[in-house]
Protein backbone atom coordinates (compact mmCIF):
# COMPACT_ATOMS: atom_id res chain seq x y z
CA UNK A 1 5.27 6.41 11.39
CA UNK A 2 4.89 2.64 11.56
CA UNK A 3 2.20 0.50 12.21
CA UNK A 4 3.63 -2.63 11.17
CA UNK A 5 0.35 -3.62 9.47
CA UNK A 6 0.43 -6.83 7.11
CA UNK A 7 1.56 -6.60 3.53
CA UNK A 8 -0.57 -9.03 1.23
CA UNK A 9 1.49 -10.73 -1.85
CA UNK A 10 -1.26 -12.83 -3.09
CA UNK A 11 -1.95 -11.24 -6.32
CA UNK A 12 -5.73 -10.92 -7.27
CA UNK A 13 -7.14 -12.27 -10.15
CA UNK A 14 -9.88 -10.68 -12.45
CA UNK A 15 -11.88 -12.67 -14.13
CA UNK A 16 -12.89 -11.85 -17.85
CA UNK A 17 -15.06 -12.45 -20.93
CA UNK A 18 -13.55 -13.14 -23.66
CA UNK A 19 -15.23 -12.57 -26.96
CA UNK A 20 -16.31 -16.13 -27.43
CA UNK A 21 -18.33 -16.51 -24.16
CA UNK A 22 -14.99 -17.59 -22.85
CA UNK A 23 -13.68 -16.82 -19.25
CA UNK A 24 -10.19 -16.45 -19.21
CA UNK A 25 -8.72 -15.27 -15.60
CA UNK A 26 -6.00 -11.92 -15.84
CA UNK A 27 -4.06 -12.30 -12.90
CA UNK A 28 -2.99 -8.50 -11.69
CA UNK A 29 -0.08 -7.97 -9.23
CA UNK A 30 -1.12 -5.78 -6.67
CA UNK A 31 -0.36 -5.73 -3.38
CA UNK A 32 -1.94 -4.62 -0.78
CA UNK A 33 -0.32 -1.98 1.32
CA UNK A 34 -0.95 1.49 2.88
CA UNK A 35 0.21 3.55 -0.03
CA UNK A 36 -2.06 2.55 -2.59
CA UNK A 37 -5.21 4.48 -3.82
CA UNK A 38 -8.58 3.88 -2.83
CA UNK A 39 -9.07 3.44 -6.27
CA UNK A 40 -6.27 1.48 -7.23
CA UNK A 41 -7.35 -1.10 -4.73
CA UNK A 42 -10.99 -1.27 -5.69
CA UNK A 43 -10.04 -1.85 -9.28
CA UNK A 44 -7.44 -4.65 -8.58
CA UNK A 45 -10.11 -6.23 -5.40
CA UNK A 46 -13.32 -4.94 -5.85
CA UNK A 47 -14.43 -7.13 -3.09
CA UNK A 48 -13.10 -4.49 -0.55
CA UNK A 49 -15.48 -1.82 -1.48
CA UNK A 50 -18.20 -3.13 0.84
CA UNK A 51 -15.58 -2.87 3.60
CA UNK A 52 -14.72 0.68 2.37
CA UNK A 53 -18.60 1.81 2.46
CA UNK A 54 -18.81 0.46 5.96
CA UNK A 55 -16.48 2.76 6.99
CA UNK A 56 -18.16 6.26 4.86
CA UNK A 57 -15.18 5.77 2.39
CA UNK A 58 -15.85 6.64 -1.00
CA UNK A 59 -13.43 5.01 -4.24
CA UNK A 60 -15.03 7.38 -6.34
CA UNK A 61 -14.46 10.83 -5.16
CA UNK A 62 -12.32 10.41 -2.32
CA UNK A 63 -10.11 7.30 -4.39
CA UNK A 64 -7.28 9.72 -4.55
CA UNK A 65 -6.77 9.53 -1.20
CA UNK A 66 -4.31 6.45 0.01
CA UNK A 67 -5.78 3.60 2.46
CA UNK A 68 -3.57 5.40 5.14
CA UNK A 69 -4.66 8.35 4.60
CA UNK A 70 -8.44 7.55 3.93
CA UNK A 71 -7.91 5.37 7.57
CA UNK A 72 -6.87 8.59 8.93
CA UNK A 73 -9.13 11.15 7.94
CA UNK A 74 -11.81 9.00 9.13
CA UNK A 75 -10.70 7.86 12.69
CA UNK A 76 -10.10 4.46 11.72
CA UNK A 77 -7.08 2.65 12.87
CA UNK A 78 -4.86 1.70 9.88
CA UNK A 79 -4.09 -2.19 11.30
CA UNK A 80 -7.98 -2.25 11.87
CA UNK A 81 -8.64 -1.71 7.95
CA UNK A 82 -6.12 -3.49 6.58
CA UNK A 83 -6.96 -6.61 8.52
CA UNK A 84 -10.63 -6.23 7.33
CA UNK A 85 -9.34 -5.48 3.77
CA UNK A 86 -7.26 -8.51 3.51
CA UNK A 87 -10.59 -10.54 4.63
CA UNK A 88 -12.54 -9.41 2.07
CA UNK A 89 -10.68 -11.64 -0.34
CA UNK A 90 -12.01 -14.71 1.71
């Protein structure tokens, strides 16, 4: 099944405190795509959990489930999602 939705390349960037008071910025490559975990995208952009509780999904105890899958088993289109999950980052 296909849905052609958008694959996002830019990789996210975490930003932490080093021991010193220091910020130093970890860039992680994830991209964003159907297959990946509700979890695994929360902890590489946790900017898209608002978008995830707007829709009744749950990282926690449903982040097993894949954003297809997750878009699925709550009547959301997968395109839909994935659009607003890509705007999160702006």
């Amino acid at each position: 099944m296909s849905h052609g939705s958008t694959v996002d390349r830019r990789p996210s960037t975490v930003t932490l405190n080093h021991s010193r008071g220091e910020d130093m910025e970890r860039t992680i490559a994830v991209k964003l795509e159907p297959s990946l975990t509700l979890r695994e995208l929360v902890a590489a952009r946790p900017e898209t959990l608002a978008v995830l509780a707007e829709y009744g999904m749950d990282a926690c105890c449903g982040g097993d489930l894949t954003i297809e899958r997750a878009a699925k088993a709550h009547g959301v289109e997968l395109e839909e999602l994935m659009g607003r999950l890509v705007g999160a980052e702006s």
